[in-house]
Protein backbone atom coordinates (compact mmCIF):
# COMPACT_ATOMS: atom_id res chain seq x y z
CA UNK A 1 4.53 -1.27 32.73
CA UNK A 2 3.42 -4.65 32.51
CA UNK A 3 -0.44 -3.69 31.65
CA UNK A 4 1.19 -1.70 28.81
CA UNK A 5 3.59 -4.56 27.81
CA UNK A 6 0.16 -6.79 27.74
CA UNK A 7 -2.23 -4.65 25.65
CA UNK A 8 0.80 -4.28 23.41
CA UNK A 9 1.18 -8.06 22.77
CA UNK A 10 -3.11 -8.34 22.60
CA UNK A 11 -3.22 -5.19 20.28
CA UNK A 12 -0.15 -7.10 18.04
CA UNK A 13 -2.05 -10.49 17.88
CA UNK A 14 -5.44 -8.99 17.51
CA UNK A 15 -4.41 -7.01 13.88
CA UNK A 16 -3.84 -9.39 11.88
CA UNK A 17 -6.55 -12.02 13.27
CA UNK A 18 -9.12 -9.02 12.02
CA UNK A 19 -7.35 -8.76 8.94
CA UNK A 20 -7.29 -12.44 8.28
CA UNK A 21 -11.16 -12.57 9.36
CA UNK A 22 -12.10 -10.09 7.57
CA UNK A 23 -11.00 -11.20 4.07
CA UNK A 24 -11.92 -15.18 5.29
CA UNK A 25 -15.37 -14.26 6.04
CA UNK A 26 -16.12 -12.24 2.52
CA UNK A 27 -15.84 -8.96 3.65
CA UNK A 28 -13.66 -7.76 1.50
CA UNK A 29 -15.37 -6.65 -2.07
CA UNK A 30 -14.35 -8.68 -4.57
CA UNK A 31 -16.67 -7.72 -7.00
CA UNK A 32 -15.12 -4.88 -9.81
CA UNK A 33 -18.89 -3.28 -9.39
CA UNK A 34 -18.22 -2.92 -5.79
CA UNK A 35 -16.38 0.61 -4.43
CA UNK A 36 -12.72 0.21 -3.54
CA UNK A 37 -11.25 -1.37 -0.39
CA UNK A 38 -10.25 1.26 1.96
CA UNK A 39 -6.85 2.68 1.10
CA UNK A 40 -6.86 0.60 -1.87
CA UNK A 41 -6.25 3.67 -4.26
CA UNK A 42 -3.87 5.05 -1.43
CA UNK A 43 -1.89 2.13 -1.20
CA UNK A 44 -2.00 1.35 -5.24
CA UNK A 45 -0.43 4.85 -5.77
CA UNK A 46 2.36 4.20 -3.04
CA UNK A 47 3.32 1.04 -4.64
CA UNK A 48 3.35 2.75 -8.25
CA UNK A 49 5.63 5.12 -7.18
CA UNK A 50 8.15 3.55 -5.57
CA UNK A 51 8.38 1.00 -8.57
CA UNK A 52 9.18 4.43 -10.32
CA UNK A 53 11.57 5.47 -8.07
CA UNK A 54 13.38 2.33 -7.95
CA UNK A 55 13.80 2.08 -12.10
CA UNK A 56 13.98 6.23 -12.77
CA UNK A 57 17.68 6.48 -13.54
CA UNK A 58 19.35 9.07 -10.92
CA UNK A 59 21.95 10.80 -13.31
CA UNK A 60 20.10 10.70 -16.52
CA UNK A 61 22.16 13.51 -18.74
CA UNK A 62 19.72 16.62 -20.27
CA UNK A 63 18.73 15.90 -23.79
CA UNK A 64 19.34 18.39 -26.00
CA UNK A 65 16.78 20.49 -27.62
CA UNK A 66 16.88 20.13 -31.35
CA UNK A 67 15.75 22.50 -34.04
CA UNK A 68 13.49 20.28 -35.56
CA UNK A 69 9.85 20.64 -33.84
């Protein structure tokens, strides 16, 4: 239990030290020629649509079909 307690804690401090290192050392593109992050579209699209979600109203009434076209 205490082996798995330990990786736990290394596997939680190790994450974001990678993530930090890998954007402090440049290897992150940063260029717009450059191909996308990984996820980057992924987590673009998750963030769009929650924005969405968040200002769709929830009882919007039916329009009404008019006929005028």
């Amino acid at each position: 239990m205490t082996r798995f307690v330990a990786g736990l804690v290394v596997g939680i401090i190790t994450f974001p030290l990678a993530f930090y290192f890998y954007f402090a050392t440049g290897g992150a593109p940063v260029a717009t020629a450059e191909a996308a992050m990984p996820f980057e579209k992924t987590l673009a699209h998750k963030a769009l649509n929650a924005r969405i979600r968040k200002e769709m109203p929830m009882n919007a009434p039916p329009s009404k079909a008019t006929s005028r076209i």
